[in-house]
PDB file of N, CA and C in Angstrom:
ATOM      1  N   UNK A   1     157.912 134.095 105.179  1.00  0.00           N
ATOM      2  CA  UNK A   1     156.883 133.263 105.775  1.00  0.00           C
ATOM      3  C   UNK A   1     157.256 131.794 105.625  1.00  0.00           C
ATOM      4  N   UNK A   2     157.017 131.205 106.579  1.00  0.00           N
ATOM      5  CA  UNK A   2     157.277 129.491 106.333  1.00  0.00           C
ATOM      6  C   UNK A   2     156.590 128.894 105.703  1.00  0.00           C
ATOM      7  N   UNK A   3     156.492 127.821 105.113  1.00  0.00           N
ATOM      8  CA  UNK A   3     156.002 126.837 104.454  1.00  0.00           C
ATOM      9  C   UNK A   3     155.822 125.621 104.991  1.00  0.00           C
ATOM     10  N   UNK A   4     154.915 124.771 104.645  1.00  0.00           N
ATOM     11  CA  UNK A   4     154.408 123.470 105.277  1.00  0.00           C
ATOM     12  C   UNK A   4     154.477 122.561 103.751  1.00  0.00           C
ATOM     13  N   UNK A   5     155.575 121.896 103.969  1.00  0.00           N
ATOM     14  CA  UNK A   5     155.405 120.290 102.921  1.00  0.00           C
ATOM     15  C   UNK A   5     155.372 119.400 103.772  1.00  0.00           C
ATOM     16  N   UNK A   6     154.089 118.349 103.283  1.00  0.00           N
ATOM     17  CA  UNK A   6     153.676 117.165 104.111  1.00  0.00           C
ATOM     18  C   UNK A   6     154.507 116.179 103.625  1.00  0.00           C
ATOM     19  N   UNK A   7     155.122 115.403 104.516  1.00  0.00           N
ATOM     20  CA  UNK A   7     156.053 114.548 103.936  1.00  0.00           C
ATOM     21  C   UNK A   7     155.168 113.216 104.378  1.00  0.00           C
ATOM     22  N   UNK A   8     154.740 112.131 103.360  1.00  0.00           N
ATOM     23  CA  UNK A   8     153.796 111.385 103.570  1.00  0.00           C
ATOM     24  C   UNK A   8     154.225 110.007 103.394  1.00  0.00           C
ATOM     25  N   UNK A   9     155.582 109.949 103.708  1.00  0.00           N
ATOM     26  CA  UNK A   9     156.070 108.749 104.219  1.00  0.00           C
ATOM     27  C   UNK A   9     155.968 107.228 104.795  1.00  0.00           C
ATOM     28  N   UNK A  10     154.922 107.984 105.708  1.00  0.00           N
ATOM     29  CA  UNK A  10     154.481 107.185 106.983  1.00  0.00           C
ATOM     30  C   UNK A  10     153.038 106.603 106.731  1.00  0.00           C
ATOM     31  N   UNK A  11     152.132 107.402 105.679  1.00  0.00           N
ATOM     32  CA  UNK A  11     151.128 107.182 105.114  1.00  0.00           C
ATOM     33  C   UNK A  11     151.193 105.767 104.270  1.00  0.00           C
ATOM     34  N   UNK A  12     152.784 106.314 103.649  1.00  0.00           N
ATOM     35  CA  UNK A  12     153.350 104.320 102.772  1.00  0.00           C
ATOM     36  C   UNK A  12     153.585 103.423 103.625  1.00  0.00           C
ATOM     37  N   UNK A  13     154.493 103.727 104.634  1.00  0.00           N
ATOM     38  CA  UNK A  13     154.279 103.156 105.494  1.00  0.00           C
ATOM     39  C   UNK A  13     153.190 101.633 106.031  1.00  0.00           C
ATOM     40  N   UNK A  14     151.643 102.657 106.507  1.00  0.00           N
ATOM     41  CA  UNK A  14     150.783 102.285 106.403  1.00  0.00           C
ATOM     42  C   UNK A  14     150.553 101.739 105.081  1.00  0.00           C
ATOM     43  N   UNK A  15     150.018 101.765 104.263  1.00  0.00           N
ATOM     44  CA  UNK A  15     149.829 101.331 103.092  1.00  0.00           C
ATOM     45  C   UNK A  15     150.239  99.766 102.985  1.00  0.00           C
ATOM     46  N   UNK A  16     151.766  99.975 102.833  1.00  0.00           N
ATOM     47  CA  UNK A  16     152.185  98.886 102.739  1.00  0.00           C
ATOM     48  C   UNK A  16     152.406  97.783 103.601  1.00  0.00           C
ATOM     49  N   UNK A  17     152.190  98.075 104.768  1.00  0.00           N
ATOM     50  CA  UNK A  17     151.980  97.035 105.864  1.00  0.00           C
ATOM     51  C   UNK A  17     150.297  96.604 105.714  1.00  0.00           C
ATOM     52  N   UNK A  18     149.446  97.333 105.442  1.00  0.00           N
ATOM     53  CA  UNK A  18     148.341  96.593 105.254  1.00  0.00           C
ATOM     54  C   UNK A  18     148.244  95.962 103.777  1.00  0.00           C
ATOM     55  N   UNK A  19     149.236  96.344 102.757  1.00  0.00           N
ATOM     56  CA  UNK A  19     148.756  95.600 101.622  1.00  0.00           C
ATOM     57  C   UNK A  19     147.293  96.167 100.756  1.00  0.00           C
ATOM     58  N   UNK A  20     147.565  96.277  99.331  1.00  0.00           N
ATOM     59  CA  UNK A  20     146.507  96.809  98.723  1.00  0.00           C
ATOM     60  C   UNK A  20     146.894  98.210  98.547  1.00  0.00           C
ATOM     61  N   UNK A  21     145.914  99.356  98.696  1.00  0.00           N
ATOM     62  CA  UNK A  21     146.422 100.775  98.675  1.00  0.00           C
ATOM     63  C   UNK A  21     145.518 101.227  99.702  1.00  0.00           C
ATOM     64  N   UNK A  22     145.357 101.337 100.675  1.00  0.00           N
ATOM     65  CA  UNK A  22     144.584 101.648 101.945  1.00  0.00           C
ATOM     66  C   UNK A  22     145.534 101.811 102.714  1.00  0.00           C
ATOM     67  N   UNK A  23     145.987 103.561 103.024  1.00  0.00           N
ATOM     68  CA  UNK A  23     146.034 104.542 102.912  1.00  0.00           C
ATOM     69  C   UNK A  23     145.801 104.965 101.375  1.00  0.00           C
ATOM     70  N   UNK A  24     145.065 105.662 100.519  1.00  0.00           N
ATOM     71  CA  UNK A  24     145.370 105.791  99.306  1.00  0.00           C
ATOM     72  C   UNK A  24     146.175 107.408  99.311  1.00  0.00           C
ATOM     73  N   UNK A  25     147.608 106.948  99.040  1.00  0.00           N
ATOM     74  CA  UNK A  25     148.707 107.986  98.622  1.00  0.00           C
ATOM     75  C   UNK A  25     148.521 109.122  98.179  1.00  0.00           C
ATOM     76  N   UNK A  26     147.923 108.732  96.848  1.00  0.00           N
ATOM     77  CA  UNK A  26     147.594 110.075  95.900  1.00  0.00           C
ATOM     78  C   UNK A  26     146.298 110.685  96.106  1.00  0.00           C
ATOM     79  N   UNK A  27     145.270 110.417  97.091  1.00  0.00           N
ATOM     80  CA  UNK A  27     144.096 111.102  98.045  1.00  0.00           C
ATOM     81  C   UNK A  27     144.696 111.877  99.027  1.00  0.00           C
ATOM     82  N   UNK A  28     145.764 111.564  99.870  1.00  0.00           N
ATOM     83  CA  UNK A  28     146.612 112.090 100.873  1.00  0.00           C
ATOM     84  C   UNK A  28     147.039 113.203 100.406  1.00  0.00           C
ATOM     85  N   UNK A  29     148.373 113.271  99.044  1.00  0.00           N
ATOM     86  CA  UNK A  29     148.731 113.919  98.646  1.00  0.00           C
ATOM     87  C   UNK A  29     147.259 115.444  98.126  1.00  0.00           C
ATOM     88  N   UNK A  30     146.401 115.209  97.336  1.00  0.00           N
ATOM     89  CA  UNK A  30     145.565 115.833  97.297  1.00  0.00           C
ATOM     90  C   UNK A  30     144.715 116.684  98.114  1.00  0.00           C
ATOM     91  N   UNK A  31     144.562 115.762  99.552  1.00  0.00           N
ATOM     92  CA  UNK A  31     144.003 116.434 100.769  1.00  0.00           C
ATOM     93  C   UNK A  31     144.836 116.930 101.222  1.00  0.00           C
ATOM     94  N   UNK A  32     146.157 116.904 101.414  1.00  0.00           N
ATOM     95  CA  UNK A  32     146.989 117.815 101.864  1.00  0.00           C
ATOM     96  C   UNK A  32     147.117 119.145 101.229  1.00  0.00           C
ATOM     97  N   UNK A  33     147.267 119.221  99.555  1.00  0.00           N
ATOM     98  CA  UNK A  33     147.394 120.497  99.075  1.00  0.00           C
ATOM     99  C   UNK A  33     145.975 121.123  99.451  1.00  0.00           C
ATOM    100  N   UNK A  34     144.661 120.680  99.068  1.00  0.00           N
ATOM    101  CA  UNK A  34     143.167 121.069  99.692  1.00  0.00           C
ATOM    102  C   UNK A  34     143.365 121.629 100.987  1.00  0.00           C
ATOM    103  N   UNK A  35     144.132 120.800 102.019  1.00  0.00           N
ATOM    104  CA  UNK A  35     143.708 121.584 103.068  1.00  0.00           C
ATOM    105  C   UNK A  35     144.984 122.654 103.258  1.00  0.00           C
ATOM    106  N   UNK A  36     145.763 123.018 102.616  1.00  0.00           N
ATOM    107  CA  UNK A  36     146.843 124.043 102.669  1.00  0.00           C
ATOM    108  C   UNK A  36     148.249 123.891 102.555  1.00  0.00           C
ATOM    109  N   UNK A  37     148.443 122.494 102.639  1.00  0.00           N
ATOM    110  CA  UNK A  37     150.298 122.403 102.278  1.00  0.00           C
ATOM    111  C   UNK A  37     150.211 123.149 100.963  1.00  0.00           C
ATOM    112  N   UNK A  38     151.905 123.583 101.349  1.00  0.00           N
ATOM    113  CA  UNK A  38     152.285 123.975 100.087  1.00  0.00           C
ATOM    114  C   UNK A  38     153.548 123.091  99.218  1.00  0.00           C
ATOM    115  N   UNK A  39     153.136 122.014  99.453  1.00  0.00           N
ATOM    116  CA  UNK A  39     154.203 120.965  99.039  1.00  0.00           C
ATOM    117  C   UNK A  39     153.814 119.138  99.565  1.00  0.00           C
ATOM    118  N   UNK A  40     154.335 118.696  99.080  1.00  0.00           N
ATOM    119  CA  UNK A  40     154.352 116.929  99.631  1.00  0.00           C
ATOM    120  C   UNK A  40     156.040 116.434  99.243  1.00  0.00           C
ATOM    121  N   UNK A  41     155.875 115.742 100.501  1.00  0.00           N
ATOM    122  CA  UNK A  41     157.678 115.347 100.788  1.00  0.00           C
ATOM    123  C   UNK A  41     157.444 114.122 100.619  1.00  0.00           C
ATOM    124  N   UNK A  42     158.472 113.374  99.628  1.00  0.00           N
ATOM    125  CA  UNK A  42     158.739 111.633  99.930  1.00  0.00           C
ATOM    126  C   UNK A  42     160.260 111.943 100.099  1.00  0.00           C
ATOM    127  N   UNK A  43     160.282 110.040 100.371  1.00  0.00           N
ATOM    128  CA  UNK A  43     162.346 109.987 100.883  1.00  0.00           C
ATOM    129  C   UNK A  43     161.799 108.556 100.408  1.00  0.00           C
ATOM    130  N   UNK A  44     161.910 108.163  99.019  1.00  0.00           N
ATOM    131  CA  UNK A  44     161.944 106.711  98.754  1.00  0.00           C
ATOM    132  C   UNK A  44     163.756 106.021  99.343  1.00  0.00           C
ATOM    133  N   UNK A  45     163.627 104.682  99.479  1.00  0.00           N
ATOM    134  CA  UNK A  45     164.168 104.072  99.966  1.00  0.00           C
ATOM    135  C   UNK A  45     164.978 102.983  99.263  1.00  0.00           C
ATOM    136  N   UNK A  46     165.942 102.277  98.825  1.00  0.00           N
ATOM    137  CA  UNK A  46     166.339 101.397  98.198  1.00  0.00           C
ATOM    138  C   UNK A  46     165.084 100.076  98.531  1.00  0.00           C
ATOM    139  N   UNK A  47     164.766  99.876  99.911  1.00  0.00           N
ATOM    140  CA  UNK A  47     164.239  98.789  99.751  1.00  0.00           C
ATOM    141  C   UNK A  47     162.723  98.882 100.123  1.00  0.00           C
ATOM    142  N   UNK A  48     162.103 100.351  99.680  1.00  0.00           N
ATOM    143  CA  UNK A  48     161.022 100.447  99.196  1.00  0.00           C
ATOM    144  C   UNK A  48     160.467 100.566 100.813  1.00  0.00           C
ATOM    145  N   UNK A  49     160.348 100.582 102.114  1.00  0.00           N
ATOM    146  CA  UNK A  49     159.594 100.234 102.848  1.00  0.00           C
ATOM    147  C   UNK A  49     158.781 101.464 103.265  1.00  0.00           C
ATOM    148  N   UNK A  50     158.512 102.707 102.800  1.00  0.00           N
ATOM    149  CA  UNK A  50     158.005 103.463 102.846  1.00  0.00           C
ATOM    150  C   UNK A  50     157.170 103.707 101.184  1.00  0.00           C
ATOM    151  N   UNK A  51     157.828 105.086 100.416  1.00  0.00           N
ATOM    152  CA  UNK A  51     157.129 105.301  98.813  1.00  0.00           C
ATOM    153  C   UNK A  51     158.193 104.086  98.597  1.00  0.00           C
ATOM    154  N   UNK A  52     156.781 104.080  97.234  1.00  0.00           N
ATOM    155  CA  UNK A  52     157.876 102.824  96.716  1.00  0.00           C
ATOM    156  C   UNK A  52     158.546 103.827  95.152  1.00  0.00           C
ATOM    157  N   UNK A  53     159.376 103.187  94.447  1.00  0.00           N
ATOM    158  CA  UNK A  53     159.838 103.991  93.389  1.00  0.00           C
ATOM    159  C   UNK A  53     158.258 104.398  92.086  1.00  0.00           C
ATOM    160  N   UNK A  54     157.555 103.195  92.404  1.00  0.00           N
ATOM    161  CA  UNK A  54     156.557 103.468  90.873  1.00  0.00           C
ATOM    162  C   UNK A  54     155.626 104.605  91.999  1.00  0.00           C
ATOM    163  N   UNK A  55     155.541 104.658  92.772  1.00  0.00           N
ATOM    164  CA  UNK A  55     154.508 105.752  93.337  1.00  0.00           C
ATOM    165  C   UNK A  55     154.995 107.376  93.022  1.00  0.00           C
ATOM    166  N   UNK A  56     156.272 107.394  92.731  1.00  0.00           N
ATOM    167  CA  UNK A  56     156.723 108.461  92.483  1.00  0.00           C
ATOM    168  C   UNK A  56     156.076 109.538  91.042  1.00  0.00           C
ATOM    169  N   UNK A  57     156.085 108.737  89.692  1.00  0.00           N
ATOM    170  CA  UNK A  57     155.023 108.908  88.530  1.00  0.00           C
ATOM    171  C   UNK A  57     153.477 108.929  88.974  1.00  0.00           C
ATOM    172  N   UNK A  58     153.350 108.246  89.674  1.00  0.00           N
ATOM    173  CA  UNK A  58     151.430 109.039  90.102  1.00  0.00           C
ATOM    174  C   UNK A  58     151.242 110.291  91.082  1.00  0.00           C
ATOM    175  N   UNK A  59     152.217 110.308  91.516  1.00  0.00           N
ATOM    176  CA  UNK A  59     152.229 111.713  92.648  1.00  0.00           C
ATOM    177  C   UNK A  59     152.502 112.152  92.073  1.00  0.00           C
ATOM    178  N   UNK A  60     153.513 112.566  90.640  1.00  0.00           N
ATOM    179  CA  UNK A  60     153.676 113.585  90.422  1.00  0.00           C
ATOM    180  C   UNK A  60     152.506 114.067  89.557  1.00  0.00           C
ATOM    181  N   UNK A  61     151.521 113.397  88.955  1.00  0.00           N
ATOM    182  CA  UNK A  61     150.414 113.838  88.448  1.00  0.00           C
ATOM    183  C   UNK A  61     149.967 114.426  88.915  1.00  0.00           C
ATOM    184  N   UNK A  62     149.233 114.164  90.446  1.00  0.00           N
ATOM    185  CA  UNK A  62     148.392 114.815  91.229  1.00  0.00           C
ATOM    186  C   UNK A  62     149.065 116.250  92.099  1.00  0.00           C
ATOM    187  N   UNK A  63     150.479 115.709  92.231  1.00  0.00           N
ATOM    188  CA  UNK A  63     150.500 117.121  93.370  1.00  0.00           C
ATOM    189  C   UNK A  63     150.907 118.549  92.078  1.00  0.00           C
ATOM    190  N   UNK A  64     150.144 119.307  92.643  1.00  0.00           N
ATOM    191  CA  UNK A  64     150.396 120.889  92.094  1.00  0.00           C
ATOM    192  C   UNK A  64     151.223 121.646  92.849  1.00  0.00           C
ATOM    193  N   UNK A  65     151.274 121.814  94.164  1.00  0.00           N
ATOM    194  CA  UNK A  65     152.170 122.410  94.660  1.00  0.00           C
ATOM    195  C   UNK A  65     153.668 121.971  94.584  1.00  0.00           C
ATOM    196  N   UNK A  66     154.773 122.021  95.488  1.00  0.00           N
ATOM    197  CA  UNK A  66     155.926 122.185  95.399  1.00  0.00           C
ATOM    198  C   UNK A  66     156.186 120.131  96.014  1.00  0.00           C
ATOM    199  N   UNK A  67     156.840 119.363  94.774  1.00  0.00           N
ATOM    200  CA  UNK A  67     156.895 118.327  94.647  1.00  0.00           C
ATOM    201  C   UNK A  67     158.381 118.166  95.046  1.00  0.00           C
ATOM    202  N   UNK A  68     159.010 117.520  96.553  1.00  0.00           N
ATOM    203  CA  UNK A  68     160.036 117.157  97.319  1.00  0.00           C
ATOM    204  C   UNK A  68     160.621 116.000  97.352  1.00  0.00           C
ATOM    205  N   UNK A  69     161.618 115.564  96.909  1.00  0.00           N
ATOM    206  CA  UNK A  69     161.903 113.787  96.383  1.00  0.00           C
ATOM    207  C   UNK A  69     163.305 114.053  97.500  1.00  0.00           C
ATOM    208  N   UNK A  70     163.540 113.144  98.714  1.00  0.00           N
ATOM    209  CA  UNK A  70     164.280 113.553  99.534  1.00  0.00           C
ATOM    210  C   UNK A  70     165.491 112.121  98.957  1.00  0.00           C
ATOM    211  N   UNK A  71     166.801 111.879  99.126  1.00  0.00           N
ATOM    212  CA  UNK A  71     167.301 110.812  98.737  1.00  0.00           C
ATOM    213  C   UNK A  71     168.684 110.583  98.534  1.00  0.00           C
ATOM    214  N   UNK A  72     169.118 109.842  98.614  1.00  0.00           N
ATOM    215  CA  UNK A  72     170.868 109.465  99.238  1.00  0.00           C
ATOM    216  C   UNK A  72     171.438 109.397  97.287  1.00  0.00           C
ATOM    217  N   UNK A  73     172.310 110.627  97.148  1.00  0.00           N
ATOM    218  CA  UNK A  73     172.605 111.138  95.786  1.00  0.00           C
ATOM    219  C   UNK A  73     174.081 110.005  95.811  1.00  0.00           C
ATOM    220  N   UNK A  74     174.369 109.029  96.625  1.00  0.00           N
ATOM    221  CA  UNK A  74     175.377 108.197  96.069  1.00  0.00           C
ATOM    222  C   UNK A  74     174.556 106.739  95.526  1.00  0.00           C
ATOM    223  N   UNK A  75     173.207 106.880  95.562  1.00  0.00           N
ATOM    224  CA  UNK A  75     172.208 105.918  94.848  1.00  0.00           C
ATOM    225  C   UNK A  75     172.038 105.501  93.195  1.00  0.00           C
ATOM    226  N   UNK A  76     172.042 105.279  92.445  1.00  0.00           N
ATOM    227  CA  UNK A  76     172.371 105.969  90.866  1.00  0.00           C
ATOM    228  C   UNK A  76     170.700 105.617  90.683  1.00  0.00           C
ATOM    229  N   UNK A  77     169.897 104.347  91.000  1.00  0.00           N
ATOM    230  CA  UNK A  77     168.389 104.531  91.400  1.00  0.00           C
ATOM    231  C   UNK A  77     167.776 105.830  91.458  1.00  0.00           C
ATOM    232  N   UNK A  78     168.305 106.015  92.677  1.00  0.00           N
ATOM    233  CA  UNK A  78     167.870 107.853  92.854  1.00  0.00           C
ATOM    234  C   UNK A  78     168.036 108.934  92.171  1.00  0.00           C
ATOM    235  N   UNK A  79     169.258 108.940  91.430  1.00  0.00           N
ATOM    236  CA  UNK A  79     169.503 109.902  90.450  1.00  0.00           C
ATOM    237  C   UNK A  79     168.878 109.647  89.159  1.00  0.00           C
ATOM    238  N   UNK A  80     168.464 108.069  88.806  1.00  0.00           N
ATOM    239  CA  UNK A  80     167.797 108.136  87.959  1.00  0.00           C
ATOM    240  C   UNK A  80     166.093 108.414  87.786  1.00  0.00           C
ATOM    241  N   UNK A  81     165.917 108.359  89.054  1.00  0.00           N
ATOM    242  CA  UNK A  81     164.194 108.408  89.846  1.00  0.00           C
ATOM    243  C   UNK A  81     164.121 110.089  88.933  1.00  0.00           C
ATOM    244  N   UNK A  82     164.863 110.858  89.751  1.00  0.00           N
ATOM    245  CA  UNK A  82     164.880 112.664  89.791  1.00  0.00           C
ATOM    246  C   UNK A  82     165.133 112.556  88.403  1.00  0.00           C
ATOM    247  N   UNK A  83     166.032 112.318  87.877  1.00  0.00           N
ATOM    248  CA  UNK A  83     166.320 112.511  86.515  1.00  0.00           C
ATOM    249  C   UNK A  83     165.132 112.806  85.356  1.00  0.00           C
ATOM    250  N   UNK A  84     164.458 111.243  85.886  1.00  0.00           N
ATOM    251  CA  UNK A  84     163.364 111.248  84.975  1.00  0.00           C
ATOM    252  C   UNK A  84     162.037 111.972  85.341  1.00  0.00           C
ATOM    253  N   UNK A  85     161.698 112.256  86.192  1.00  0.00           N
ATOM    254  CA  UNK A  85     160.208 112.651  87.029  1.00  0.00           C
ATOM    255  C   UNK A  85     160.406 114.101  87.238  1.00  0.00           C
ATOM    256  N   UNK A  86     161.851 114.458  87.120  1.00  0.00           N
ATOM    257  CA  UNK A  86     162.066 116.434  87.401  1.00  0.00           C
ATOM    258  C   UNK A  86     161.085 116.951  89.069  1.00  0.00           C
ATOM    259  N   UNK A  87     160.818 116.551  90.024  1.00  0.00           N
ATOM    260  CA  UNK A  87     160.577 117.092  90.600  1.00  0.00           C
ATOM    261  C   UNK A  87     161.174 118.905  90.813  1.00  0.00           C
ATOM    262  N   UNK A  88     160.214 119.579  91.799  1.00  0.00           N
ATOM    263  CA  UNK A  88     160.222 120.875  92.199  1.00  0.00           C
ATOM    264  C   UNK A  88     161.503 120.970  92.928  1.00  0.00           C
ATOM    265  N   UNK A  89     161.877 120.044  94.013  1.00  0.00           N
ATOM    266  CA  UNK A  89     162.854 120.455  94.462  1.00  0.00           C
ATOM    267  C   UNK A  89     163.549 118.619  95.054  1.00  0.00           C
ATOM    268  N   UNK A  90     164.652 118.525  94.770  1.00  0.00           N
ATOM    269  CA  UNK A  90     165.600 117.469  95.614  1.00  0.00           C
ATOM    270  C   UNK A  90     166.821 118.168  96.592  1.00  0.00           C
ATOM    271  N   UNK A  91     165.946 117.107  98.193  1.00  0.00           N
ATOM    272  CA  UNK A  91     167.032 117.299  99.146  1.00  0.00           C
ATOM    273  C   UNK A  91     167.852 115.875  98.961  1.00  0.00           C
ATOM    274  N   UNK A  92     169.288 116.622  99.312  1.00  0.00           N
ATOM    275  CA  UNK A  92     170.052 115.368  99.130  1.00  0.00           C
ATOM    276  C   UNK A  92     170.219 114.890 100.819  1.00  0.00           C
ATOM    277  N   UNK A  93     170.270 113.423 100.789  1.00  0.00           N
ATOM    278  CA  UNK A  93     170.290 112.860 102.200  1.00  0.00           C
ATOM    279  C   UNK A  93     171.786 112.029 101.854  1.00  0.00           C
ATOM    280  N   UNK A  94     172.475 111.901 102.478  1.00  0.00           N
ATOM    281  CA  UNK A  94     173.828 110.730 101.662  1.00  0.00           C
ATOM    282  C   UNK A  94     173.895 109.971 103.614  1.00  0.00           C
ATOM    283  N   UNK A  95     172.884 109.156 103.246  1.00  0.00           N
ATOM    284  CA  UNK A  95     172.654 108.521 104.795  1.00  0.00           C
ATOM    285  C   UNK A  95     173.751 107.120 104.406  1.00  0.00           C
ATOM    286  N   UNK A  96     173.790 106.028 105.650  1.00  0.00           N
ATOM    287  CA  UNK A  96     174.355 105.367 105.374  1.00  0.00           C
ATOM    288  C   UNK A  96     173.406 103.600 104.742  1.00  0.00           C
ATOM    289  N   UNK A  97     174.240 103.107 103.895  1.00  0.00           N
ATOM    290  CA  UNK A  97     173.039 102.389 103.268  1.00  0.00           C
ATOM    291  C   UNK A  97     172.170 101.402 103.958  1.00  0.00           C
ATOM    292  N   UNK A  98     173.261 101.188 105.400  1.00  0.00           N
ATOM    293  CA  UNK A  98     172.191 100.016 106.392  1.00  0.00           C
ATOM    294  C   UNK A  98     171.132 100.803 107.242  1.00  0.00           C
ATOM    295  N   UNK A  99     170.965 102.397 107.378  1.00  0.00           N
ATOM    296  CA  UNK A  99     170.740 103.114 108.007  1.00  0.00           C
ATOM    297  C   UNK A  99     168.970 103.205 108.017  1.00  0.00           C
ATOM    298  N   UNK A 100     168.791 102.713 109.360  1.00  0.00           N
ATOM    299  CA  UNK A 100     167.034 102.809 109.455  1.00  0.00           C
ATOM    300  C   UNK A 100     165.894 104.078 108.960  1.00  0.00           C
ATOM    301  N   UNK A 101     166.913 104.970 109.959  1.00  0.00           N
ATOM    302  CA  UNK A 101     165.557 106.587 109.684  1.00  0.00           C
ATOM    303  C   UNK A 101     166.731 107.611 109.315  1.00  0.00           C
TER     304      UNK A 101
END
């Protein structure tokens, strides 16, 4: 059977273009497992413009289901992000570092 992880990216996105926490992240993350994901996806970024790195320690409080940290493994940032926080599962992305999406 397939699975649904919400990857809530775009939610920081928002967030951070309005400034403050409006989208609030870790409500998202929550309403998503409530309404049936079985997971929440980030892909933090070197220069933050989506999750930022400290959002990573409050999501992992809240989400119960299957916790997805997506991220370019030639980063040592990134390896130290996963290192410390143990997520459920890391996809490795090895994008290029000027690389938009």
């Amino acid at each position: 059977m397939s699975k649904l992880s919400v990857n809530i990216n775009k939610f920081a996105t928002l967030r951070n273009a309005r400034g403050g926490n409006n989208p609030n992240l870790m409500q998202i993350a929550i309403d998503c497992e409530r309404f049936g994901a079985d997971g929440i996806t980030v892909h933090p970024r070197p220069d933050e413009r989506h999750i930022r790195y400290e959002d990573i320690a409050m999501l992992k409080e809240v989400v119960h289901t299957e916790f997805n940290i997506e991220g370019n493994p030639k980063e040592q940032k990134f390896i130290d992000l996963v290192l410390a926080h143990k997520p459920t599962q890391v996809t490795l992305v090895p994008d290029a570092g000027n690389q938009l999406t």
